[in-house]
Protein backbone atom coordinates (compact mmCIF):
# COMPACT_ATOMS: atom_id res chain seq x y z
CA UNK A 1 -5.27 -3.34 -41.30
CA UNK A 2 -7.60 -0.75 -41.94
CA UNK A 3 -8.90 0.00 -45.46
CA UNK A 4 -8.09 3.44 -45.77
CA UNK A 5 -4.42 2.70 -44.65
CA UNK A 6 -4.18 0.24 -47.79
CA UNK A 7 -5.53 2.78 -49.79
CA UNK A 8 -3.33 5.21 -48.99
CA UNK A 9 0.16 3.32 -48.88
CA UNK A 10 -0.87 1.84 -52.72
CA UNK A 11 -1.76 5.35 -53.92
CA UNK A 12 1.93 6.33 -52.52
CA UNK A 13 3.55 4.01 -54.13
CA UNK A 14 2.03 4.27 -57.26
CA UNK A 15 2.95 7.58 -57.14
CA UNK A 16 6.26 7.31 -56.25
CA UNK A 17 6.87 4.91 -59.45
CA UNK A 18 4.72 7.13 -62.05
CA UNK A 19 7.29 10.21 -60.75
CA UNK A 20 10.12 7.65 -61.46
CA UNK A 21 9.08 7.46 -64.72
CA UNK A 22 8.65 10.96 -65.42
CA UNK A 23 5.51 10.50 -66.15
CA UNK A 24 2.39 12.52 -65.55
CA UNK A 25 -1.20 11.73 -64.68
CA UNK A 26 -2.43 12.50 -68.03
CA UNK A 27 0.79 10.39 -69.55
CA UNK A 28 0.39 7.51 -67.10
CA UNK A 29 -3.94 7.56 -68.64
CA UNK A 30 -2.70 7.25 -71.97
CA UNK A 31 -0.18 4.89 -71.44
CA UNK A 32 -2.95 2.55 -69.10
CA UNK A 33 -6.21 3.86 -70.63
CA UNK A 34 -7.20 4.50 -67.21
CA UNK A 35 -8.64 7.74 -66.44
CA UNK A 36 -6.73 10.49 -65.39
CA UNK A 37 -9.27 11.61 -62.63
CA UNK A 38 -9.64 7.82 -61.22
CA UNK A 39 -5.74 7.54 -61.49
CA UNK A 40 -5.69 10.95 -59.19
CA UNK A 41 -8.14 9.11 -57.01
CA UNK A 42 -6.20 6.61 -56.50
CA UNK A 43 -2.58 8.23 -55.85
CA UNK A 44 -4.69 10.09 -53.00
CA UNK A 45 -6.25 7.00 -51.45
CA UNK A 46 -9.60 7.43 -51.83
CA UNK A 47 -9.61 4.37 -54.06
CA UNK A 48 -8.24 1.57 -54.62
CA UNK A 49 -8.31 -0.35 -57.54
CA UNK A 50 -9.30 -3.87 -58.27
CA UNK A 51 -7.04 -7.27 -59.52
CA UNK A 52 -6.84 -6.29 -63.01
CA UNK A 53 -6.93 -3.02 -63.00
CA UNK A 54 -3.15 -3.51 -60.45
CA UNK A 55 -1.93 -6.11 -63.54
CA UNK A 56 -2.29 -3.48 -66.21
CA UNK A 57 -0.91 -0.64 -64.10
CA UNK A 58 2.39 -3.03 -63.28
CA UNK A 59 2.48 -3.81 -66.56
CA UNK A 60 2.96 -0.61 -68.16
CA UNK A 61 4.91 0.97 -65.49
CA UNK A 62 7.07 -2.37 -65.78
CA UNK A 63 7.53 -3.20 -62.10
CA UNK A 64 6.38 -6.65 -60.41
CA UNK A 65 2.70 -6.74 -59.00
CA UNK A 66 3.72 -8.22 -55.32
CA UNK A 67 6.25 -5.09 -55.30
CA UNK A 68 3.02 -2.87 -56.16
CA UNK A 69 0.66 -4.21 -53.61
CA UNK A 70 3.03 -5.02 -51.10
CA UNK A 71 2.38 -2.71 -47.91
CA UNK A 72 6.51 -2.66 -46.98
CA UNK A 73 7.57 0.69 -48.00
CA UNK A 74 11.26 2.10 -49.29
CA UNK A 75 13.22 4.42 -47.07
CA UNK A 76 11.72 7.36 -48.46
CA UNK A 77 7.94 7.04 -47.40
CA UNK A 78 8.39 4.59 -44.49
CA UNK A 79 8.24 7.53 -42.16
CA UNK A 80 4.75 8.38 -43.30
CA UNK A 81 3.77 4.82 -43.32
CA UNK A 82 4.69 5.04 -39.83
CA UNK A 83 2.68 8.15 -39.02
CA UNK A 84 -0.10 7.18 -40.79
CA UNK A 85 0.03 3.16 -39.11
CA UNK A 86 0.53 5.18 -35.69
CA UNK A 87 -3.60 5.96 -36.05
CA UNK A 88 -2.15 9.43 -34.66
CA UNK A 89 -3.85 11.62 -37.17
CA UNK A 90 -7.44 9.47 -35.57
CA UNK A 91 -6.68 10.14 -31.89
CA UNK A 92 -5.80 13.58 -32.32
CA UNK A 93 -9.17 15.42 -32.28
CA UNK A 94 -8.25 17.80 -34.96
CA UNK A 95 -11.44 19.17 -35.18
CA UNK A 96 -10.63 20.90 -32.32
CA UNK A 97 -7.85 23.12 -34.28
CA UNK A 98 -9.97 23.63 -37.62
CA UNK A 99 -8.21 20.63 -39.68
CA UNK A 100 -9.91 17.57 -41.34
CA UNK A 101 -7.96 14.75 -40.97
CA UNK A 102 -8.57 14.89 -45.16
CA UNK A 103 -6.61 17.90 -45.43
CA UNK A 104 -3.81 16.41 -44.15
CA UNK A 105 -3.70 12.95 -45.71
CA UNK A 106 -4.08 15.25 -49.34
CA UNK A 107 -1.13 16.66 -48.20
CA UNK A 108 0.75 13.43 -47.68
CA UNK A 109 -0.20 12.35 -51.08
CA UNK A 110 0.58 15.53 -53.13
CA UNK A 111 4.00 15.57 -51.37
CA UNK A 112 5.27 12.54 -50.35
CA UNK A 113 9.18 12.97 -50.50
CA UNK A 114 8.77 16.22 -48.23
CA UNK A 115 6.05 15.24 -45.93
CA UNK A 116 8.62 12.76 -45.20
CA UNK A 117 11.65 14.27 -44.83
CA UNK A 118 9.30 16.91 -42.43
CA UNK A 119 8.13 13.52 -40.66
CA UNK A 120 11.87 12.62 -40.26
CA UNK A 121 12.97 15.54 -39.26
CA UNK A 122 10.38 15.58 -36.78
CA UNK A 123 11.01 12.30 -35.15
CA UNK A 124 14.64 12.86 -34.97
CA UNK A 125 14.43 15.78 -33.25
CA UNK A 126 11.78 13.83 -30.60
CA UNK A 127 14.60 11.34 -30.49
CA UNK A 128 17.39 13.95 -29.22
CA UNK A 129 14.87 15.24 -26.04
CA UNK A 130 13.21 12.09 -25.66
CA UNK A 131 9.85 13.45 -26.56
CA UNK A 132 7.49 10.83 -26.71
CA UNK A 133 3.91 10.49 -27.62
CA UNK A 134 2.89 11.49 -23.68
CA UNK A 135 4.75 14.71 -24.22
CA UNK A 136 3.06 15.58 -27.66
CA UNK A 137 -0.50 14.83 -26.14
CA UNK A 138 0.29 17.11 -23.25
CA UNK A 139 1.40 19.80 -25.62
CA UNK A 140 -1.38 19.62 -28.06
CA UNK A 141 -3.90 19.99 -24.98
CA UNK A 142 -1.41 23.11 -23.55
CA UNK A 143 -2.15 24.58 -27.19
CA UNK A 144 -5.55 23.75 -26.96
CA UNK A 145 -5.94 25.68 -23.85
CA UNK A 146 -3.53 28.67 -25.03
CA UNK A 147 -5.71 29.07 -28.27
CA UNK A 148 -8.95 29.35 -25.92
CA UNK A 149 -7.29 31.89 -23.48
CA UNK A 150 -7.85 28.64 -20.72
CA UNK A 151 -11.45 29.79 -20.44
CA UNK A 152 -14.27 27.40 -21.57
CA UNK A 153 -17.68 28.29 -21.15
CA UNK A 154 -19.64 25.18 -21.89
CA UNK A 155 -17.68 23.82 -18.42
CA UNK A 156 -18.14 26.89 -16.56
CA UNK A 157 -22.15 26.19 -17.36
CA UNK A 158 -22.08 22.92 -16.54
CA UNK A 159 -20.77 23.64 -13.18
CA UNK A 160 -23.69 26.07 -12.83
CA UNK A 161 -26.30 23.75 -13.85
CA UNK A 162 -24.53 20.80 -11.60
CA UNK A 163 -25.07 22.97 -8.54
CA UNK A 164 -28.63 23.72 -9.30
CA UNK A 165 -29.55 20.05 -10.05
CA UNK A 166 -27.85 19.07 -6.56
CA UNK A 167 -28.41 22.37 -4.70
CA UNK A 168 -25.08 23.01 -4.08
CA UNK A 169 -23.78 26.40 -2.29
CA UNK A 170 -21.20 28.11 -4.99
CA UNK A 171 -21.27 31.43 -2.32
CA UNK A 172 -19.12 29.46 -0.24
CA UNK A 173 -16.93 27.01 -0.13
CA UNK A 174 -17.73 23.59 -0.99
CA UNK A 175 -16.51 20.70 1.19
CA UNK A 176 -15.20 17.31 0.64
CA UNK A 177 -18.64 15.90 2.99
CA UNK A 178 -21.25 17.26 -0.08
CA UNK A 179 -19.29 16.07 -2.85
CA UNK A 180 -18.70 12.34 -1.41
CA UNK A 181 -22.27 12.20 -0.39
CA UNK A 182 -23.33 13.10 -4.13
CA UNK A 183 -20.63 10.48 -5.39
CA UNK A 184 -22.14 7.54 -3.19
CA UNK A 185 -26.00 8.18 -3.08
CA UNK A 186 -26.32 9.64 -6.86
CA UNK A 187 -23.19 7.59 -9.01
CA UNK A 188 -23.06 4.15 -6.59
CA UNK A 189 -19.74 4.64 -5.80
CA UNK A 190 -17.55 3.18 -2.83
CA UNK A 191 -15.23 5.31 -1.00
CA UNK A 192 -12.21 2.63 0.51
CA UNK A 193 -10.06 5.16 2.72
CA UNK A 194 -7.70 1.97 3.88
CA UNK A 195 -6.71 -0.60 1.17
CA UNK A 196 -4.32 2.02 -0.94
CA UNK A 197 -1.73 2.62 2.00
CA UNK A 198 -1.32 -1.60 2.08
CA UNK A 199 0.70 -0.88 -1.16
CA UNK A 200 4.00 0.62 -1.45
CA UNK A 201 4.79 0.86 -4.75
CA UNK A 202 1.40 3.38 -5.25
CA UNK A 203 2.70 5.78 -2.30
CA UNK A 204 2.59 8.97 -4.93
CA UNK A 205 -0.67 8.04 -6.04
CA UNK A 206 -3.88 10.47 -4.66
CA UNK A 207 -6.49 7.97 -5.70
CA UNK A 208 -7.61 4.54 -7.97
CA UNK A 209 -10.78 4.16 -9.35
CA UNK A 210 -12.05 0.96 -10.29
CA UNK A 211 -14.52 1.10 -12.39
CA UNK A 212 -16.69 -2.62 -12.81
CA UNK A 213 -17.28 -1.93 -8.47
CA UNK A 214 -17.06 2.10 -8.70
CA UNK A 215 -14.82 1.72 -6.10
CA UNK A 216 -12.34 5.14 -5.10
CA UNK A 217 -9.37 4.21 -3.33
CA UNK A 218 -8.35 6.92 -1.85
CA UNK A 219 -4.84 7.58 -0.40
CA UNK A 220 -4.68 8.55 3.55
CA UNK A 221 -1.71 11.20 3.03
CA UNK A 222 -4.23 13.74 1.29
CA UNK A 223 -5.39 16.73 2.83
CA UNK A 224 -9.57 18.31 2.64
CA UNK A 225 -8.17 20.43 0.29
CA UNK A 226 -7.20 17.54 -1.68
CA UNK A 227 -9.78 15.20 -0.97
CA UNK A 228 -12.41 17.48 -2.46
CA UNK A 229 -10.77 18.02 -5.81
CA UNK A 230 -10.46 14.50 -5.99
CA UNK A 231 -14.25 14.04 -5.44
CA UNK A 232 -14.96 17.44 -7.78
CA UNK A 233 -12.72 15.59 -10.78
CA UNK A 234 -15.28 12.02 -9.93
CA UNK A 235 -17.86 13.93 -10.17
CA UNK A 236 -16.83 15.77 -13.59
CA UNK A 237 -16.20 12.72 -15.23
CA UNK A 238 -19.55 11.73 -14.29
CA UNK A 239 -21.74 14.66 -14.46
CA UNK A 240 -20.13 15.37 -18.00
CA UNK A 241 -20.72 11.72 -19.07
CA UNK A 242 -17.43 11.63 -20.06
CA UNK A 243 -16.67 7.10 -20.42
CA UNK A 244 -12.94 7.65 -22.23
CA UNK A 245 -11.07 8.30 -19.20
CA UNK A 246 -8.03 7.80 -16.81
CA UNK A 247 -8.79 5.73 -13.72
CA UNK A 248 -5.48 7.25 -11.38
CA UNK A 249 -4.64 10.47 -10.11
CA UNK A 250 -2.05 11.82 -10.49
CA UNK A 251 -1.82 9.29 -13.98
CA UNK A 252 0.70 6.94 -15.04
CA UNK A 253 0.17 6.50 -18.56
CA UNK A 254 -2.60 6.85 -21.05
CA UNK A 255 -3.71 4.63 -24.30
CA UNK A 256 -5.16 8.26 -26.06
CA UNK A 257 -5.35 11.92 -26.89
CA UNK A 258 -9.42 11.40 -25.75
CA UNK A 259 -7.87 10.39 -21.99
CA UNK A 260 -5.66 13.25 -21.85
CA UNK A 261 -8.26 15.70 -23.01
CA UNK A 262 -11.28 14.48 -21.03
CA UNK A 263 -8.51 14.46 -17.84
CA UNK A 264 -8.46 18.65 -18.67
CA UNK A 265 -12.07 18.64 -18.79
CA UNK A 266 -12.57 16.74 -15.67
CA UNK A 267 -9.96 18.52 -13.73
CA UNK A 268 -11.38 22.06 -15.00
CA UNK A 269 -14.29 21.35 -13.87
CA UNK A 270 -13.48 20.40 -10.27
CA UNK A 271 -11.80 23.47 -9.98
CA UNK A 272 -14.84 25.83 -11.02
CA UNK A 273 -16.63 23.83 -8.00
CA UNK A 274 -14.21 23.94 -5.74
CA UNK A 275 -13.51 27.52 -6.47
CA UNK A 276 -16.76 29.50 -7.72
CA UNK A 277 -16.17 31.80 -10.73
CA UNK A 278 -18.38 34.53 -8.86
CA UNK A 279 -16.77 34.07 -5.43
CA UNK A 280 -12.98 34.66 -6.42
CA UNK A 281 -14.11 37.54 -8.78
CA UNK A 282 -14.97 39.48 -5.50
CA UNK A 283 -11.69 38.06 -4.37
CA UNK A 284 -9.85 39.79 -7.49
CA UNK A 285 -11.89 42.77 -7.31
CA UNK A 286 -10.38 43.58 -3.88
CA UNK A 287 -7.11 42.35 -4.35
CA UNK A 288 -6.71 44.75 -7.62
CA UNK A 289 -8.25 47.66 -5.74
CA UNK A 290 -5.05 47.90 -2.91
CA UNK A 291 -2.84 50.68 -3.38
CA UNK A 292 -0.20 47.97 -1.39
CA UNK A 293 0.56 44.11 -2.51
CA UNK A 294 -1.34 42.23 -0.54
CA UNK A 295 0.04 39.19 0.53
CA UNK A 296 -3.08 37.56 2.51
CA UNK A 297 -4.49 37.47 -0.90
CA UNK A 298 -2.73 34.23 -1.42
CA UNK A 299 -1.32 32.95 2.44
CA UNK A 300 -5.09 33.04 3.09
CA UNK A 301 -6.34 30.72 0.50
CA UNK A 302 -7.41 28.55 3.11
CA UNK A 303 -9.76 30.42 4.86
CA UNK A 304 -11.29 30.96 1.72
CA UNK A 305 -11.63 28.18 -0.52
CA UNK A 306 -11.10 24.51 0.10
CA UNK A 307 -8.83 24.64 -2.26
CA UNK A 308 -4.48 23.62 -2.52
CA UNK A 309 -2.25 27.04 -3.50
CA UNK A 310 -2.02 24.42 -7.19
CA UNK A 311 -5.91 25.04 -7.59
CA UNK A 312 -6.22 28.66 -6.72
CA UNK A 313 -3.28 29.80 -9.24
CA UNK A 314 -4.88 27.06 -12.13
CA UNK A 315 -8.45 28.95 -11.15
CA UNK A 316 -6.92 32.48 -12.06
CA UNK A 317 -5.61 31.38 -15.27
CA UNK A 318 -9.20 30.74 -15.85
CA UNK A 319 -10.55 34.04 -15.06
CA UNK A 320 -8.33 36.71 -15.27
CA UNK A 321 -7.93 36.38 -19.18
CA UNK A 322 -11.77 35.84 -19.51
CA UNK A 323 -13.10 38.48 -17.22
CA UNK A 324 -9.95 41.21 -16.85
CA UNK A 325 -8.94 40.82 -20.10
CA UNK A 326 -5.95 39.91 -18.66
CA UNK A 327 -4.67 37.73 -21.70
CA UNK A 328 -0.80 38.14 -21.35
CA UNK A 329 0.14 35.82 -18.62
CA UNK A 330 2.13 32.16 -18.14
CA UNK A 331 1.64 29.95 -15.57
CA UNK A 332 4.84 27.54 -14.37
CA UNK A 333 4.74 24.83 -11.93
CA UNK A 334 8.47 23.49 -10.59
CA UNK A 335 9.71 20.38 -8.70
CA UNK A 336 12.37 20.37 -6.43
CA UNK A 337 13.94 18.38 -3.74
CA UNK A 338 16.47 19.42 -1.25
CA UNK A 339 19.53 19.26 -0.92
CA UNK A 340 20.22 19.10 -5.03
CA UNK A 341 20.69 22.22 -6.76
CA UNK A 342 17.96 20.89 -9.51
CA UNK A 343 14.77 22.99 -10.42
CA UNK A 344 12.48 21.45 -12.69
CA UNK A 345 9.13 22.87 -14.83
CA UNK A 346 6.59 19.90 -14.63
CA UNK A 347 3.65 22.41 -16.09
CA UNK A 348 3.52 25.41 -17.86
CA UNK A 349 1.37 27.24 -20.02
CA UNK A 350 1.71 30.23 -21.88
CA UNK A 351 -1.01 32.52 -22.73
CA UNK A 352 1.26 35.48 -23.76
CA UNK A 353 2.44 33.57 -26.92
CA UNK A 354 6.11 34.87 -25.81
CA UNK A 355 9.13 32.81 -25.70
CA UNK A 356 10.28 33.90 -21.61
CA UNK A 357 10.18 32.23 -19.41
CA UNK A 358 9.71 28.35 -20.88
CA UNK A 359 10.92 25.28 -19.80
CA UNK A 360 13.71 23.44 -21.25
CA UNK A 361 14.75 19.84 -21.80
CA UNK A 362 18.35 20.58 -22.47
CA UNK A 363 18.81 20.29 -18.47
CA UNK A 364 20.28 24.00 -18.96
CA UNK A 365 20.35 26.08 -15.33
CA UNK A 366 17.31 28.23 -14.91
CA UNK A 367 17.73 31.49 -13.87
CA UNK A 368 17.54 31.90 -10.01
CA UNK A 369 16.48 35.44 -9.28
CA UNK A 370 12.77 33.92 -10.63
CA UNK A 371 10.86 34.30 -7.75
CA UNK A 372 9.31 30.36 -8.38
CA UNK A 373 13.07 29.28 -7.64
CA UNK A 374 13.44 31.86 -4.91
CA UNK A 375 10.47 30.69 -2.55
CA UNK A 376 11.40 26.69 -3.22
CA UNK A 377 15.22 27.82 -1.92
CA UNK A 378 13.25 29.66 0.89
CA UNK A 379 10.99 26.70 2.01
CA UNK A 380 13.40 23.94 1.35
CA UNK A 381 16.09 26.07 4.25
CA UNK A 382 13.50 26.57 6.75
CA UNK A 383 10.68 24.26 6.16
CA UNK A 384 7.39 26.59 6.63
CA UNK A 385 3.99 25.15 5.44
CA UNK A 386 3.44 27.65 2.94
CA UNK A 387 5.89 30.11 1.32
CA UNK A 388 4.46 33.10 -1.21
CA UNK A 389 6.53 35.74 -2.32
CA UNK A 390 6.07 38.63 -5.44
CA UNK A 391 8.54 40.68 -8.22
CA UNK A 392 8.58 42.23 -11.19
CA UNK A 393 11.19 40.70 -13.67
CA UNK A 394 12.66 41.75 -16.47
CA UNK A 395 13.85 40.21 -19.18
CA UNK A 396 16.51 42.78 -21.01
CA UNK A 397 17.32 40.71 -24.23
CA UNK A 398 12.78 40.27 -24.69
CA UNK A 399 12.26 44.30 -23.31
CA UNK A 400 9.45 42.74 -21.37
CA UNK A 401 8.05 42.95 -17.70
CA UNK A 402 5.93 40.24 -15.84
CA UNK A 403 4.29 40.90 -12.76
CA UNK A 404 5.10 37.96 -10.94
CA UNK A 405 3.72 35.97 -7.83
CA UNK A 406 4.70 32.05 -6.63
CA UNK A 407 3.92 30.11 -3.74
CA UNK A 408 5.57 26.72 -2.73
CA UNK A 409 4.65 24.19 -0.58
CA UNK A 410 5.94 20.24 0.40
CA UNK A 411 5.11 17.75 -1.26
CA UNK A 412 3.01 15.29 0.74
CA UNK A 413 3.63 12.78 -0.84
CA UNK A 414 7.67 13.09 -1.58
CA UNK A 415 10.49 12.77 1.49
CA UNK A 416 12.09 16.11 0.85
CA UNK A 417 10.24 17.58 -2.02
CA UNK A 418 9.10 20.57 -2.47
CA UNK A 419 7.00 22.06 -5.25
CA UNK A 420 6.14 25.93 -6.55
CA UNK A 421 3.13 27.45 -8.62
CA UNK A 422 3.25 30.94 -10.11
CA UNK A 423 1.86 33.28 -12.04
CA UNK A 424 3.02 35.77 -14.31
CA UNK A 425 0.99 38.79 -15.81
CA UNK A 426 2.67 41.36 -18.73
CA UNK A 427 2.81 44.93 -17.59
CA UNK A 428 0.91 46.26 -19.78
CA UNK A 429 -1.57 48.85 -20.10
CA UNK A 430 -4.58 46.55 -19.36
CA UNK A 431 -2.80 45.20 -16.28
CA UNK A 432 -1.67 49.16 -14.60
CA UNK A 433 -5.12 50.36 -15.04
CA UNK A 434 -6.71 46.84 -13.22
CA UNK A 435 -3.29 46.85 -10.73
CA UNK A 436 -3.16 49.76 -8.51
CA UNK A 437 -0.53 47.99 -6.28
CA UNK A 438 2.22 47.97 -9.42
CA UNK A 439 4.00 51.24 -7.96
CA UNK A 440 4.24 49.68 -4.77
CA UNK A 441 7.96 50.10 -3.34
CA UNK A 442 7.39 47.07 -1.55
CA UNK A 443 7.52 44.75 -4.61
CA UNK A 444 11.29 43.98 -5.87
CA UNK A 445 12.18 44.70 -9.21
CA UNK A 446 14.67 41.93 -10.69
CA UNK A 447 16.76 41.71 -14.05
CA UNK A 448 16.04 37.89 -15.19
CA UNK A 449 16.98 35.26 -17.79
CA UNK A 450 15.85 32.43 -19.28
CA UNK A 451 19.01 29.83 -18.35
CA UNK A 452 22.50 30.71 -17.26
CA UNK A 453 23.83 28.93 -20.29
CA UNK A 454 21.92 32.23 -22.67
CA UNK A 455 22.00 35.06 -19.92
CA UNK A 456 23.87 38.43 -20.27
CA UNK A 457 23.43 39.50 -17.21
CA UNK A 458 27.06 40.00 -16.44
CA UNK A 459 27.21 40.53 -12.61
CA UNK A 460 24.77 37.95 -11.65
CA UNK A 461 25.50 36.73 -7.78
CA UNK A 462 23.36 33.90 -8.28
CA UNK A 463 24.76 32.40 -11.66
CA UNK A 464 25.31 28.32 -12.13
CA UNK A 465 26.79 28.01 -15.37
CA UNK A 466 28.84 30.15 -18.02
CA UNK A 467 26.77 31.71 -20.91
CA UNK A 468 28.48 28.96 -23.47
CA UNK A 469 25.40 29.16 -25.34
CA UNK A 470 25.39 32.74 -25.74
CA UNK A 471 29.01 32.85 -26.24
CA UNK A 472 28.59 30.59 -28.87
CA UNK A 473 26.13 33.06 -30.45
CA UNK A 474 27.78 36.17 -30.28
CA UNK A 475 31.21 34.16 -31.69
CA UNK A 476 29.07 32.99 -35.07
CA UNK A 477 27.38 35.96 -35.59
CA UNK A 478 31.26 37.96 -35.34
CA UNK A 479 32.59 35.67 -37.51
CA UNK A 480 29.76 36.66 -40.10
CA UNK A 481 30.04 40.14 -39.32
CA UNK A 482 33.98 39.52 -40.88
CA UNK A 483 32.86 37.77 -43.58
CA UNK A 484 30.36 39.90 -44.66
CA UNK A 485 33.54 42.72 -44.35
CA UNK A 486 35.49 40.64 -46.20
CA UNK A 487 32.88 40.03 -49.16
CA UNK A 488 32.67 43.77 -49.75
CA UNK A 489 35.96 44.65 -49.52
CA UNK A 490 36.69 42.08 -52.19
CA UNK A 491 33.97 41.45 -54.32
């Protein structure tokens, strides 16, 4: 086990004993003749102390040596033994957020009774939505990205620098043909187009690389569009000399925060190639300028870049907070397959730091006048390559307004599935001075919740559940409104 884990768990428990005692540090020095100051360097794990040092402190706190050393802990701090065993606080690069891993283990040893019951609390709550270590690496990257507005410089250089080492074209678009030819005659790698279809059980997979042959298996079902992002990601890893990494795409699991983080980086990066930061400015520039929606904007993504309608709406989440000071926007990517009456957010992320719309893991209804659910209905009935479709929603209970666009598509790799991306932007100031298409009479205006289950809306034509949860609300907060009555009129 690793030193500083030993160090820590005996500086808990001695700790936990001295406060048993009612004793304090300068009590438990004269009591020992032990310093106070090494004593507090001790209960915080920075040291530990040696053989007879252990005998005199068991001694005069009367409790066995074995129990003192011994690394099994009592209900009360086994939760923080397990964080702290978990090596969670290492993989987490909290250097990225402004913490030292130091700060927090002080923390753990000035309060160990309510870091745990926070720790329990915690994992019982992960428990009841089945939210796993995948799900917390996810959202600490989503956070990541929120706190940076989704815009990151150093990449959007080193796409700029990769194109000038290898004299690639970012005024147009950039096909699948220059990146593969960079991936075989500069990395050594070997593009197998046939040996991935032989197996069944990886039919959802895009590609494999194996890494000892740099060999990319690469699945036949993919489209250009698809083909060069995977090459653009290859060529990240690569060109970033990034070596803690995941091998599939899309991925199945992953040993550490480093793999999810570097898989951002990576896929970031393939999408500044793929779609040039200077190219889809002009794009924007245009687009904002209309006095009408324009719908080609999007349908015509493909005459553009080489590029899936995922990319595109990933790309603008990129630039529009960066270079329109655009900041107030969400991004929400659903799953759907048809037939079922099931809509599911597999990606979000939430630049407007507002709580609607978010996804929910309570399998709760979402609300069906969003336009992502509206062009997934649309698609699914009539089976179109490409739906896109624009409102502005409203969400009553919030008093806010998102501009809001979503196109869905099949799934090429799912019998009957169907997926949507869209993008939401706060009406703002900001966005009616950029927007001159906002007053267009065109664009449907739509009253919207979150879920059925904690909607208002009372004439809803679309609604799949009873407000129960709301309901529930309003019923507790009457039944204070009496008591509070009550208290007055009696006290």
């Amino acid at each position: 086990m690793e030193e500083d884990y030993i160090k820590l768990i005996f500086g808990l428990k001695l700790k936990q004993v001295r406060l048993k005692k009612d004793l304090s540090l300068f009590g438990l020095s004269k009591l020992s003749g032990l310093s106070k100051s090494y004593l507090n360097e001790i209960e915080k794990g920075k040291k530990y102390p040696k053989t007879d040092k252990i005998v005199l402190l068991a001694e005069k706190l009367e409790v066995p040596y074995d129990s003192l050393v011994s690394l099994k802990l009592d209900k009360n701090l086994a939760p923080v033994g397990e964080l702290l065993r978990s090596k969670i606080l290492k993989e987490l690069p909290l250097e990225l957020f402004g913490i030292k891993e130091s700060d927090l283990i002080d923390i753990v040893a000035n309060a160990p009774t309510k870091v745990t019951a926070f720790v329990s609390t915690i994992i019982e709550i992960a428990k009841h939505y089945n939210f796993g270590k995948e799900n917390f690496y996810l959202a600490a990257v989503r956070s990541f990205q929120e706190a940076n507005n989704n815009f990151f410089p150093e990449l959007e250089k080193a796409v700029l620098d990769f194109a000038k080492a290898y004299q690639i074209d970012l005024t147009g678009s950039v096909s699948s043909h220059e990146l593969e030819e960079i991936l075989v005659e500069e990395y050594g790698y070997t593009i197998n187009n046939d040996d991935l279809k032989t197996y069944q059980a990886l039919d959802n997979l895009r590609s494999v690389f194996v890494p000892k042959t740099k060999t990319l298996l690469i699945a036949d079902r993919i489209d250009e569009a698809q083909r060069a992002f995977i090459y653009a990601k290859e060529i990240g890893y690569n060109f970033l000399k990034i070596q803690e990494r995941l091998y599939t795409f899309t991925w199945i699991a992953f040993q550490n925060f480093d793999q999810v983080l570097n898989n951002f980086y990576a896929s970031y990066f393939a999408g500044a190639i793929i779609i040039p930061r200077a190219i889809i400015r002009k794009h924007i520039d245009t687009f904002l300028a209309k006095p009408r929606f324009d719908k080609t904007f999007l349908t015509g993504i493909k005459n553009n870049y080489n590029a899936s309608p995922e990319s595109l709406y990933q790309r603008l989440t990129n630039i529009l907070p960066n270079d329109y000071h655009l900041e107030n926007l969400f991004f929400l990517r659903f799953g759907h397959k048809k037939g079922s009456n099931q809509f599911d957010i597999t990606k979000e992320l939430h630049l407007t730091h507002q709580h609607s719309p978010h996804g929910n893991e309570t399998r709760e209804k979402y609300c069906r006048r969003w336009v992502s659910i509206r062009v997934l209905q649309e698609i699914a009935r009539t089976g179109v390559e490409h739906h896109m479709d624009i409102q502005i929603s409203h969400y009553p209970e919030d008093g806010l307004s998102y501009l809001v666009f979503a196109s869905a598509t099949k799934d090429p790799f799912k019998e009957d599935e169907y997926r949507s991306v869209g993008i939401g932007l706060l009406i703002n100031d900001p966005l009616r001075k950029k927007a001159k298409f906002l007053d267009d009479p065109a664009i449907k205006n739509w009253e919207v919740g979150v879920t059925c289950e904690r909607c208002a809306i009372s004439d809803c034509e679309v609604r799949q559940a009873s407000p129960k949860i709301l309901m529930r609300e309003e019923k507790n907060k009457n039944i204070a409104n009496v008591v509070e009555a009550l208290q007055k009129k009696y006290n």
